[in-house]
PDB file of N, CA and C in Angstrom:
ATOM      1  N   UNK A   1    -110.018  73.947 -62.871  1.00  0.00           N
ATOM      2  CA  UNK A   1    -110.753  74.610 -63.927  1.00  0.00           C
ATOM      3  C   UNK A   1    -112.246  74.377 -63.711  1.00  0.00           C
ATOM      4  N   UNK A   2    -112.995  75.646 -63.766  1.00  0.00           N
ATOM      5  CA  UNK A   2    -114.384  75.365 -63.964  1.00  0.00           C
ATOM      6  C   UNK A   2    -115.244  75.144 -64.913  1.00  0.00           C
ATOM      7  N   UNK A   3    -115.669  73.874 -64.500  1.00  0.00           N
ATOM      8  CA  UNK A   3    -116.921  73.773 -66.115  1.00  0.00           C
ATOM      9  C   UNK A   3    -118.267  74.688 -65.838  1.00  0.00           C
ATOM     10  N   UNK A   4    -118.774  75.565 -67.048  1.00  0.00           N
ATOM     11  CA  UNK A   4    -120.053  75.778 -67.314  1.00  0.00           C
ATOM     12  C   UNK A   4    -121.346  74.379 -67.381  1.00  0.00           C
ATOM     13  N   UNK A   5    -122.725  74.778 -66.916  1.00  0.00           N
ATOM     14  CA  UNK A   5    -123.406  74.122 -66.826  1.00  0.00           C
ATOM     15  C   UNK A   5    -124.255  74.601 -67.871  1.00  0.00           C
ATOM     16  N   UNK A   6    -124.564  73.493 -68.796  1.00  0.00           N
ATOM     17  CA  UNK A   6    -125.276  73.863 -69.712  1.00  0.00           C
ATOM     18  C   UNK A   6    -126.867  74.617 -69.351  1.00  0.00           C
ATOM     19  N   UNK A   7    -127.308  75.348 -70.190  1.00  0.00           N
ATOM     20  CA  UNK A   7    -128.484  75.758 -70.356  1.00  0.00           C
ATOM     21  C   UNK A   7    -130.116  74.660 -70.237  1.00  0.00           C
ATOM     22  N   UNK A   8    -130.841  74.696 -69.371  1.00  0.00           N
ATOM     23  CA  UNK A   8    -131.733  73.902 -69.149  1.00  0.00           C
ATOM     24  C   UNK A   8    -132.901  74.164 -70.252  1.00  0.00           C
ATOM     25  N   UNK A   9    -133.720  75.200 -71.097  1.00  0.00           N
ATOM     26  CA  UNK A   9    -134.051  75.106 -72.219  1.00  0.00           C
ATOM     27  C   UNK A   9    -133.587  74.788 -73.214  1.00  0.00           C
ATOM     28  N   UNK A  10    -133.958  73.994 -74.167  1.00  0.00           N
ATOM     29  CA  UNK A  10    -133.455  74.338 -75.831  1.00  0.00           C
ATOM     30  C   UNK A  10    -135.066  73.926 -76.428  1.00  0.00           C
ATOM     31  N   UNK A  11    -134.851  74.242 -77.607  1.00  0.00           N
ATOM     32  CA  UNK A  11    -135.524  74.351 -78.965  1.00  0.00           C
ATOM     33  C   UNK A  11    -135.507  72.898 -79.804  1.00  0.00           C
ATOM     34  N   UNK A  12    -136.695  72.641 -79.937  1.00  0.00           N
ATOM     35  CA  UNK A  12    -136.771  71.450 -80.767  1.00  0.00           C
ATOM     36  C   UNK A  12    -137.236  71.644 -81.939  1.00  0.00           C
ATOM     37  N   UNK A  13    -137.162  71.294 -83.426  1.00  0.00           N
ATOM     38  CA  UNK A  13    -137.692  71.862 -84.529  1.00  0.00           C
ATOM     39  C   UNK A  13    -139.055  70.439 -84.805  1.00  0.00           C
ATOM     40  N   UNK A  14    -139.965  70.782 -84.413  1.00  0.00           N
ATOM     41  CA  UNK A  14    -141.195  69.922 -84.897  1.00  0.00           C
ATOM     42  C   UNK A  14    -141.884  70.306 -86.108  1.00  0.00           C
ATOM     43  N   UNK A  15    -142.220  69.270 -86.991  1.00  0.00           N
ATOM     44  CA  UNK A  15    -142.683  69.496 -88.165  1.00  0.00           C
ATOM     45  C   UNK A  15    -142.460  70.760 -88.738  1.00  0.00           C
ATOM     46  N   UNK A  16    -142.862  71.345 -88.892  1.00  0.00           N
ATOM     47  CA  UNK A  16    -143.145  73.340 -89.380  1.00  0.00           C
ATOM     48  C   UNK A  16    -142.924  74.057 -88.146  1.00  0.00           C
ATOM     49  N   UNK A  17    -142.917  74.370 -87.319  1.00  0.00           N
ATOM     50  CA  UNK A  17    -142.738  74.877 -86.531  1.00  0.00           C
ATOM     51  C   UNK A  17    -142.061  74.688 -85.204  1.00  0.00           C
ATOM     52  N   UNK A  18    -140.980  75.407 -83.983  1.00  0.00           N
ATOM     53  CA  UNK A  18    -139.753  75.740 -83.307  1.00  0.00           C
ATOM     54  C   UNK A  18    -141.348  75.319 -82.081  1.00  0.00           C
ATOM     55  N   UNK A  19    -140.771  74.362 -80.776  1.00  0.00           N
ATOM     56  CA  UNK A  19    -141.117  74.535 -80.021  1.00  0.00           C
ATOM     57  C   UNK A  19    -139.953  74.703 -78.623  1.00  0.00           C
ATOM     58  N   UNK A  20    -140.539  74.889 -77.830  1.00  0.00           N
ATOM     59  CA  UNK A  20    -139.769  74.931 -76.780  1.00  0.00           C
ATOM     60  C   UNK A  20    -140.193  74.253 -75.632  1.00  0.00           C
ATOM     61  N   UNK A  21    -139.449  72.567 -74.959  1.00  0.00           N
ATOM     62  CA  UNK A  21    -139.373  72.527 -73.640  1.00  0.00           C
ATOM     63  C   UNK A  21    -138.405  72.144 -72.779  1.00  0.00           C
ATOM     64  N   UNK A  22    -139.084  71.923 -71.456  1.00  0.00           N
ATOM     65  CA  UNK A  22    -137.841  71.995 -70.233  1.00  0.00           C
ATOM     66  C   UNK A  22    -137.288  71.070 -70.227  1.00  0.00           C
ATOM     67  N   UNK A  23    -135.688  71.014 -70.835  1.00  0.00           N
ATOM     68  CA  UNK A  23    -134.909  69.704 -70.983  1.00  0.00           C
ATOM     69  C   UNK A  23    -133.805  69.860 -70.116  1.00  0.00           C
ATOM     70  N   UNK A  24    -133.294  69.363 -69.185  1.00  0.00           N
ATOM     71  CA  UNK A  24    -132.872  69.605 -68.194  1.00  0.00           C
ATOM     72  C   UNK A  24    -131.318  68.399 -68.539  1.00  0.00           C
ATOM     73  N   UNK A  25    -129.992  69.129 -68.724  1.00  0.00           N
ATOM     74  CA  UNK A  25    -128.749  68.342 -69.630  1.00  0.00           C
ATOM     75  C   UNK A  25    -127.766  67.721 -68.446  1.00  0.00           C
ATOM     76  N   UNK A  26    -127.516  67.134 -68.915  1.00  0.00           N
ATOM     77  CA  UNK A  26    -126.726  65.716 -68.584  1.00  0.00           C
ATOM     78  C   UNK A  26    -125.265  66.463 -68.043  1.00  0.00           C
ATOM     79  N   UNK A  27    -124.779  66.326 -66.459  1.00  0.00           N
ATOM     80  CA  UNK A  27    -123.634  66.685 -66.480  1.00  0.00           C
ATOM     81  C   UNK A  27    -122.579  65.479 -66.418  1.00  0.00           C
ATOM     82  N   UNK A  28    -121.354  66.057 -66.472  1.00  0.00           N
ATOM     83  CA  UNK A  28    -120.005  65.144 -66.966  1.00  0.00           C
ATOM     84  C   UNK A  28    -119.765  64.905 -64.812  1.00  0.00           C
ATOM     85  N   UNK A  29    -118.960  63.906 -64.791  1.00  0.00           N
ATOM     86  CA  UNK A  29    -118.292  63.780 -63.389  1.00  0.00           C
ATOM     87  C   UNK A  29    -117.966  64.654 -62.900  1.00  0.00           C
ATOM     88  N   UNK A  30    -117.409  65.716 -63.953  1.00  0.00           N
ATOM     89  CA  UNK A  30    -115.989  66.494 -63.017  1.00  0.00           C
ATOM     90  C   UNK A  30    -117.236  67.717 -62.867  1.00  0.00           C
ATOM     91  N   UNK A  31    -118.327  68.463 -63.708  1.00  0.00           N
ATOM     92  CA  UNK A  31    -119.199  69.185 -63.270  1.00  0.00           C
ATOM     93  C   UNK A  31    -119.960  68.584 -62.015  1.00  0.00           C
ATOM     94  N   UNK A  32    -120.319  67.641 -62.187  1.00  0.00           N
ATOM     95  CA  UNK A  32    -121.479  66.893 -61.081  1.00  0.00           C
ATOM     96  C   UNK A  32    -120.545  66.879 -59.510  1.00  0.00           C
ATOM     97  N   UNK A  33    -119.644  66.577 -59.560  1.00  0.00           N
ATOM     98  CA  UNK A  33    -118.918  66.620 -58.620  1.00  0.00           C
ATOM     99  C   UNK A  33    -118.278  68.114 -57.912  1.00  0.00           C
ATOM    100  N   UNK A  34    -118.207  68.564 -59.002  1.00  0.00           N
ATOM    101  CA  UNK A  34    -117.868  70.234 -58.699  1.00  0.00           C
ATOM    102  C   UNK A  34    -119.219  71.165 -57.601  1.00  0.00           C
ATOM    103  N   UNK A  35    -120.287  70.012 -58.493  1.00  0.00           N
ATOM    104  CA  UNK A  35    -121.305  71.022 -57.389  1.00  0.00           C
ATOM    105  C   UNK A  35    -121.799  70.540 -55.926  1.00  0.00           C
ATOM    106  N   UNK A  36    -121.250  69.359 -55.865  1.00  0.00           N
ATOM    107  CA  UNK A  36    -121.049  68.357 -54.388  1.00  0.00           C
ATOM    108  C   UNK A  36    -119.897  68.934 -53.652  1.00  0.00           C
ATOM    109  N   UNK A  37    -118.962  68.989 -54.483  1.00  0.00           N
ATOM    110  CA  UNK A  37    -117.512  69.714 -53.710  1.00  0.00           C
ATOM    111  C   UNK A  37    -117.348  68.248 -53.462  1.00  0.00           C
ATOM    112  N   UNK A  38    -117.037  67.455 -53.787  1.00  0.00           N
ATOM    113  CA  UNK A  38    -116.483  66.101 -53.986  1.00  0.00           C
ATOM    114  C   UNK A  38    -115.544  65.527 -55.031  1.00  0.00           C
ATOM    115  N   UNK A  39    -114.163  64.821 -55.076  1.00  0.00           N
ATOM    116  CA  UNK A  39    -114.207  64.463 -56.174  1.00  0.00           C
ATOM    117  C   UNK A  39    -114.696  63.516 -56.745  1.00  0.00           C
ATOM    118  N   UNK A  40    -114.556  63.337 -58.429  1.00  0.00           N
ATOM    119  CA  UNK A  40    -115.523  62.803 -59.338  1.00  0.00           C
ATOM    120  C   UNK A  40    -115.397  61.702 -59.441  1.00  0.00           C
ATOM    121  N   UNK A  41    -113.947  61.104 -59.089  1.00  0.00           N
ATOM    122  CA  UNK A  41    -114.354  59.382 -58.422  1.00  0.00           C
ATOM    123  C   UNK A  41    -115.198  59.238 -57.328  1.00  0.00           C
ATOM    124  N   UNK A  42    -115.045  59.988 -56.199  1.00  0.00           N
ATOM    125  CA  UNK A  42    -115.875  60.143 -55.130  1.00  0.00           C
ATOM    126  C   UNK A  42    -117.401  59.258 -55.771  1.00  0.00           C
ATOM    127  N   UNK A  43    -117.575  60.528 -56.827  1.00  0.00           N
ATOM    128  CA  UNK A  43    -119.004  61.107 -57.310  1.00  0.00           C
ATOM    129  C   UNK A  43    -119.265  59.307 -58.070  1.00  0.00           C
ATOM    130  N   UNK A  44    -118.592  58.683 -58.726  1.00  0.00           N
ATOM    131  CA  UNK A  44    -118.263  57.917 -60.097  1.00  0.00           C
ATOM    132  C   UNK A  44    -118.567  56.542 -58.551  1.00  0.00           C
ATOM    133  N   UNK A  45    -117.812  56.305 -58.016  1.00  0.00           N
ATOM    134  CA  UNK A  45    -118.282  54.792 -56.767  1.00  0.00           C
ATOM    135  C   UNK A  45    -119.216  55.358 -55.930  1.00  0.00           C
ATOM    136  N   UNK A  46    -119.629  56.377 -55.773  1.00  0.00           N
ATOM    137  CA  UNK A  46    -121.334  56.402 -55.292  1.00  0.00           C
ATOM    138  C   UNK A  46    -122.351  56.086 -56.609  1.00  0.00           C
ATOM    139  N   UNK A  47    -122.186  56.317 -57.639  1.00  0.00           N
ATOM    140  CA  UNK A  47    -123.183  55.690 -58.683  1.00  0.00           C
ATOM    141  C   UNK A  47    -123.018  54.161 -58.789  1.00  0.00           C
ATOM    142  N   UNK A  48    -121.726  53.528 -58.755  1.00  0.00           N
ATOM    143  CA  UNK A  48    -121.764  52.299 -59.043  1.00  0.00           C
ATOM    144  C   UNK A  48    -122.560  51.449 -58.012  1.00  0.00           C
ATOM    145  N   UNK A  49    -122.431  52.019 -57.115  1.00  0.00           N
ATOM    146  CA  UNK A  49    -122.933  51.699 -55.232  1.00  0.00           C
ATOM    147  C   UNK A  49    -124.338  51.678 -55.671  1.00  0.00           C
ATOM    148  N   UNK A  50    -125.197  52.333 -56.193  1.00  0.00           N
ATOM    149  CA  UNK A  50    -126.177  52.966 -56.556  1.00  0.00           C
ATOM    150  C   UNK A  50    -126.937  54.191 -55.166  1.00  0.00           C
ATOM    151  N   UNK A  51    -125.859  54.536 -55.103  1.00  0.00           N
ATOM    152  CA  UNK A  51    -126.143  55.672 -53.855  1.00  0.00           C
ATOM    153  C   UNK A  51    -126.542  56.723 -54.719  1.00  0.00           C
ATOM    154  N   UNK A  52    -126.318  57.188 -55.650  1.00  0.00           N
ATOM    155  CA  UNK A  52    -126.388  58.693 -56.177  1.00  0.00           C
ATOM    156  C   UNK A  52    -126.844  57.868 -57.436  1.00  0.00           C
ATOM    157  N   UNK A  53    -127.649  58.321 -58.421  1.00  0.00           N
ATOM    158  CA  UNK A  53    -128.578  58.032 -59.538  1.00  0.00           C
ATOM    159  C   UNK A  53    -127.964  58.359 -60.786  1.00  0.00           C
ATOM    160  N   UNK A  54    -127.037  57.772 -61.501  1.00  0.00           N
ATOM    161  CA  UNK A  54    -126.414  58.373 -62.649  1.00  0.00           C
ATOM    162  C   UNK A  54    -126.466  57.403 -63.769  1.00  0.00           C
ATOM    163  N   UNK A  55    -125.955  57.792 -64.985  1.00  0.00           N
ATOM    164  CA  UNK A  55    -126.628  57.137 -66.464  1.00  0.00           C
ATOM    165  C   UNK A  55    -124.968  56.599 -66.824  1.00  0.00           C
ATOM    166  N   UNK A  56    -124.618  55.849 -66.823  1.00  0.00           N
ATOM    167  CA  UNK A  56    -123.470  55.472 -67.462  1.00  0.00           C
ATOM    168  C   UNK A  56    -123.659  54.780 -69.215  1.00  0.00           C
ATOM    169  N   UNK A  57    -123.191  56.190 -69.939  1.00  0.00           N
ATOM    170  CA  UNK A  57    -123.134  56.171 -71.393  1.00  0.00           C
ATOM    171  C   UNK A  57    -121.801  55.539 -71.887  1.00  0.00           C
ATOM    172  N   UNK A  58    -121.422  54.745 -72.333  1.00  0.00           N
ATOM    173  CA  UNK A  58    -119.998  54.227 -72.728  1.00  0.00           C
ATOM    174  C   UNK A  58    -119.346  54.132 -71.549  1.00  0.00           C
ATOM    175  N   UNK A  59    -118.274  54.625 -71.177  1.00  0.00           N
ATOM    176  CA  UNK A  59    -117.319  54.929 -70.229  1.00  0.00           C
ATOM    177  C   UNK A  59    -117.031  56.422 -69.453  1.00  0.00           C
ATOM    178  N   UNK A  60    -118.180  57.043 -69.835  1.00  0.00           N
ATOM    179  CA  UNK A  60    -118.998  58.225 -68.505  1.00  0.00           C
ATOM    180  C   UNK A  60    -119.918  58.305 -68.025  1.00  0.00           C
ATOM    181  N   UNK A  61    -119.734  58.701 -67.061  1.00  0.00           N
ATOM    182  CA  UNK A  61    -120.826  58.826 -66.023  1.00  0.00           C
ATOM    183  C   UNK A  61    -121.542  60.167 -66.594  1.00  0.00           C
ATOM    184  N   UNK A  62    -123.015  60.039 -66.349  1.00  0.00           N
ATOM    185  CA  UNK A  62    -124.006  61.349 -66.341  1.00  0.00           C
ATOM    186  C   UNK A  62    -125.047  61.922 -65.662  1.00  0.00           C
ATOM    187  N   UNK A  63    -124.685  62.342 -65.117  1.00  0.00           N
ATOM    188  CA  UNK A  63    -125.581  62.933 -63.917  1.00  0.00           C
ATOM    189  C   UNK A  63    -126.822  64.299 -63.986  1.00  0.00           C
ATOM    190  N   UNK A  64    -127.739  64.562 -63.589  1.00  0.00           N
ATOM    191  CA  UNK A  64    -129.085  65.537 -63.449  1.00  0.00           C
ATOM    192  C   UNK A  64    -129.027  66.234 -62.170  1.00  0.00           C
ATOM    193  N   UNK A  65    -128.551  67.720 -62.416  1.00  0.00           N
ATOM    194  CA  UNK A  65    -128.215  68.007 -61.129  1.00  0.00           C
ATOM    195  C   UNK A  65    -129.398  68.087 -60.021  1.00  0.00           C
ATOM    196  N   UNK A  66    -130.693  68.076 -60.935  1.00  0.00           N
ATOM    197  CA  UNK A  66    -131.881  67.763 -59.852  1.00  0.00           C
ATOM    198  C   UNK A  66    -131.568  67.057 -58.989  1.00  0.00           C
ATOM    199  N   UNK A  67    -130.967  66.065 -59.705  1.00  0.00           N
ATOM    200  CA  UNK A  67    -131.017  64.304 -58.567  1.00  0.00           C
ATOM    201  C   UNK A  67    -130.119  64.336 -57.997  1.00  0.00           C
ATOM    202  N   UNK A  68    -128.698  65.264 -58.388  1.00  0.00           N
ATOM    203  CA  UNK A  68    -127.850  65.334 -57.259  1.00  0.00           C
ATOM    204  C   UNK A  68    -128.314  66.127 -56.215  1.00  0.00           C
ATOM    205  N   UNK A  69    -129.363  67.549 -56.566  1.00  0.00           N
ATOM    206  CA  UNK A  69    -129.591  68.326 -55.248  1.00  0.00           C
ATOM    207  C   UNK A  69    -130.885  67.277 -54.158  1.00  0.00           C
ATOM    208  N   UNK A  70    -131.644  66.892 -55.152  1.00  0.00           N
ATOM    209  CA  UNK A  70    -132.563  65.608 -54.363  1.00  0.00           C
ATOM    210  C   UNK A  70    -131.665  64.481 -53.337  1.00  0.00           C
ATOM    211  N   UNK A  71    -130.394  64.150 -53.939  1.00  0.00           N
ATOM    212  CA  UNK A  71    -130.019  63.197 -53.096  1.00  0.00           C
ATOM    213  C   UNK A  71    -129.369  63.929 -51.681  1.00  0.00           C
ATOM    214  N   UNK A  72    -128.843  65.247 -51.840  1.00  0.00           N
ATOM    215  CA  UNK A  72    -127.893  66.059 -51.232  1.00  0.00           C
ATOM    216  C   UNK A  72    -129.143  66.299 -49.967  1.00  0.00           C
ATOM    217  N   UNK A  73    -130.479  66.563 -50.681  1.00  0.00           N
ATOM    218  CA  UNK A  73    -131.381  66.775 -49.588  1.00  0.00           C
ATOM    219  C   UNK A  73    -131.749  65.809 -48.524  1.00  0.00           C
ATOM    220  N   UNK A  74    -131.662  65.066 -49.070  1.00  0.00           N
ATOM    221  CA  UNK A  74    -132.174  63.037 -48.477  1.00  0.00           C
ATOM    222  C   UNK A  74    -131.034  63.574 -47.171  1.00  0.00           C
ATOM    223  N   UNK A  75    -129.853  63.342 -47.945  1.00  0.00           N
ATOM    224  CA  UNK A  75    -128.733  63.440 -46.716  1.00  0.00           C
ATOM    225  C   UNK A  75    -129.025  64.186 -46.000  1.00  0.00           C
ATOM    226  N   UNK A  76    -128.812  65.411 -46.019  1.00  0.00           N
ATOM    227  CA  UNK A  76    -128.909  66.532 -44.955  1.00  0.00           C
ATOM    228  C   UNK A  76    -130.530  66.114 -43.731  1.00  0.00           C
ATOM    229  N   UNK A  77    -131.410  65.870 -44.663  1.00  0.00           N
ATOM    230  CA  UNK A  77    -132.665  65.331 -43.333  1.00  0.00           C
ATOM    231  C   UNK A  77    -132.033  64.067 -42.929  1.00  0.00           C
ATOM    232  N   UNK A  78    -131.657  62.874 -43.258  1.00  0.00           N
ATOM    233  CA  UNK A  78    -131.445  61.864 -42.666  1.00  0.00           C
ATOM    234  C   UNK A  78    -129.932  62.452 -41.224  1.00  0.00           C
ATOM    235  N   UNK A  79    -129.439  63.203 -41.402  1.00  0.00           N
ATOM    236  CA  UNK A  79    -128.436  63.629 -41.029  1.00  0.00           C
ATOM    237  C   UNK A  79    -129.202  64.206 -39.600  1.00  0.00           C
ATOM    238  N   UNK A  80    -129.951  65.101 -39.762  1.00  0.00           N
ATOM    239  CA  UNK A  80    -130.680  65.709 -39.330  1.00  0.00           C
ATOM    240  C   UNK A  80    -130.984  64.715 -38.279  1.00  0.00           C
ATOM    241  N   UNK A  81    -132.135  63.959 -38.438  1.00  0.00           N
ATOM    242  CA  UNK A  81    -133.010  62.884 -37.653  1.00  0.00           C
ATOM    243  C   UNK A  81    -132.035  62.129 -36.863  1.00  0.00           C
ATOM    244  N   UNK A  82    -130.931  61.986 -37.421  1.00  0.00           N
ATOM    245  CA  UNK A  82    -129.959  60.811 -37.309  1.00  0.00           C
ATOM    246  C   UNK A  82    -129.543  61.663 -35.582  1.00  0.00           C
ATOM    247  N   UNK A  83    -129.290  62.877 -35.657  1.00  0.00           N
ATOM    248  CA  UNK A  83    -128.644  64.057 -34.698  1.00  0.00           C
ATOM    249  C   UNK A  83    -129.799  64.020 -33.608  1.00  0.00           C
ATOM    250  N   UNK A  84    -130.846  64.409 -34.397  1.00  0.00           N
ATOM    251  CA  UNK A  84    -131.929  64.555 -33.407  1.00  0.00           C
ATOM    252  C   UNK A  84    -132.321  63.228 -32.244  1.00  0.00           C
ATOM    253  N   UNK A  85    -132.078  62.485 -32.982  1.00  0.00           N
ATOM    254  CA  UNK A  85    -132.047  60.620 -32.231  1.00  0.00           C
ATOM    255  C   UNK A  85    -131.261  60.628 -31.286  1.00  0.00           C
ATOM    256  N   UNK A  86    -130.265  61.181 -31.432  1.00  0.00           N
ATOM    257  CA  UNK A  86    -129.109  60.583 -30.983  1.00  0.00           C
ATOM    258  C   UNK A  86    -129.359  61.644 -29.401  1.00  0.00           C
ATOM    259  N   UNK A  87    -129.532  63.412 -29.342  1.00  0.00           N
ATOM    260  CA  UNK A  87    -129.750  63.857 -28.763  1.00  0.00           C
ATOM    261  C   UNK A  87    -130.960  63.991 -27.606  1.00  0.00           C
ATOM    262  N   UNK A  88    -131.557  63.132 -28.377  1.00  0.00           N
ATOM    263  CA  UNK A  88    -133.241  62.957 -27.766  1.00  0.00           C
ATOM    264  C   UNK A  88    -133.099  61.828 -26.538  1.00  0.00           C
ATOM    265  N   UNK A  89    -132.049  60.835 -26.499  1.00  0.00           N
ATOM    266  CA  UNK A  89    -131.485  59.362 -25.929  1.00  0.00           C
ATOM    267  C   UNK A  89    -130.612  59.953 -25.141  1.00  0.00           C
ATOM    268  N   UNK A  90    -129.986  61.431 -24.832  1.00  0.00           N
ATOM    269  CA  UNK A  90    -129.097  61.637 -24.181  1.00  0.00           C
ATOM    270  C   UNK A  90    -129.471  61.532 -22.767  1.00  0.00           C
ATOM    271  N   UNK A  91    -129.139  61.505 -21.875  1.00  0.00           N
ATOM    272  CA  UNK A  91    -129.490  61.642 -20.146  1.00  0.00           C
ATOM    273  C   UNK A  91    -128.641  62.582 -19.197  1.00  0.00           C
ATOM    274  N   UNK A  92    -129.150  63.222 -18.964  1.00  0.00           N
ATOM    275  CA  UNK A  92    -128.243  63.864 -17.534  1.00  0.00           C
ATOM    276  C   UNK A  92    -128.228  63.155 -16.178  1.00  0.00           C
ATOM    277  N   UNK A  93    -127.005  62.989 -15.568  1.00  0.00           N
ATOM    278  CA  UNK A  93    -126.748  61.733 -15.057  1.00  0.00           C
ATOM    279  C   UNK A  93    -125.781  62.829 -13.884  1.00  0.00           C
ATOM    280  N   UNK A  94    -126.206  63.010 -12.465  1.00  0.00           N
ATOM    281  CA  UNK A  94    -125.437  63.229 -11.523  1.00  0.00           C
ATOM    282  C   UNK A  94    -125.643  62.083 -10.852  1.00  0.00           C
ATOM    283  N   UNK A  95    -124.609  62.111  -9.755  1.00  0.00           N
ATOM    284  CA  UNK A  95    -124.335  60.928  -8.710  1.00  0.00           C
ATOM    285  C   UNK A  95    -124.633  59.520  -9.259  1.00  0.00           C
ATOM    286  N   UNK A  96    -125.565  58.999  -8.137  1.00  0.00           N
ATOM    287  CA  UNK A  96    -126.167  57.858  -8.725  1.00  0.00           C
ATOM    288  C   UNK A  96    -127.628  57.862  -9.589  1.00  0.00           C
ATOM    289  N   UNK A  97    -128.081  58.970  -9.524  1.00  0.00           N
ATOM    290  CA  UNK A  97    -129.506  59.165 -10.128  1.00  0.00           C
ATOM    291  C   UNK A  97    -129.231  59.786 -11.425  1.00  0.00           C
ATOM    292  N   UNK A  98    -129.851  59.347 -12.301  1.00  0.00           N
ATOM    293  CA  UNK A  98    -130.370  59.843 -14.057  1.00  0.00           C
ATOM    294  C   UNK A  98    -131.609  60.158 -14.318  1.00  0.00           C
ATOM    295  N   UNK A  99    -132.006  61.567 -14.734  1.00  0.00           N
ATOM    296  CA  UNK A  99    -132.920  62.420 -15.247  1.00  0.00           C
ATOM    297  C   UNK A  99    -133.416  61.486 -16.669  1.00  0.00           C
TER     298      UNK A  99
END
């Protein structure tokens, strides 16, 4: 089943008058994880790890999908560099001689 992601505006009522700013809402495991394509224990022992950045309210986890796409990014460059390292150290190697 798919969860909806809440709406990132709402409305605050200040004194006399409705303002509006960018409040950006708290997802549940099984959303936060839905947008990793991971499951939400997965998602739930990377927070405890403190690998992934989440708010533990009572006995759920809450996650900002900013910080999940921020962490998702970290990975993919470290991933990246990690490849590039590894390829950069490679050698071409006939007979007894290496390039």
């Amino acid at each position: 089943m798919e969860h909806a992601i809440p709406p990132r505006s709402v409305h605050i009522h200040n004194s006399s008058h409705f303002s509006s700013i960018d409040f950006e809402p708290l997802l549940d495991s099984i959303q936060a994880a839905s947008l990793l394509r991971i499951h939400p224990k997965t998602l739930q022992k990377l927070a405890r790890r403190g690998e992934i950045q989440g708010t533990h309210i009572g006995k759920l986890w809450r996650f900002r999908a900013s910080v999940l796409n921020d962490w998702l990014l970290r990975r993919l460059v470290q991933n990246v560099l990690t490849f590039q390292s590894q390829t950069s150290t490679v050698r071409t190697c006939r007979g007894l001689s290496c390039q």
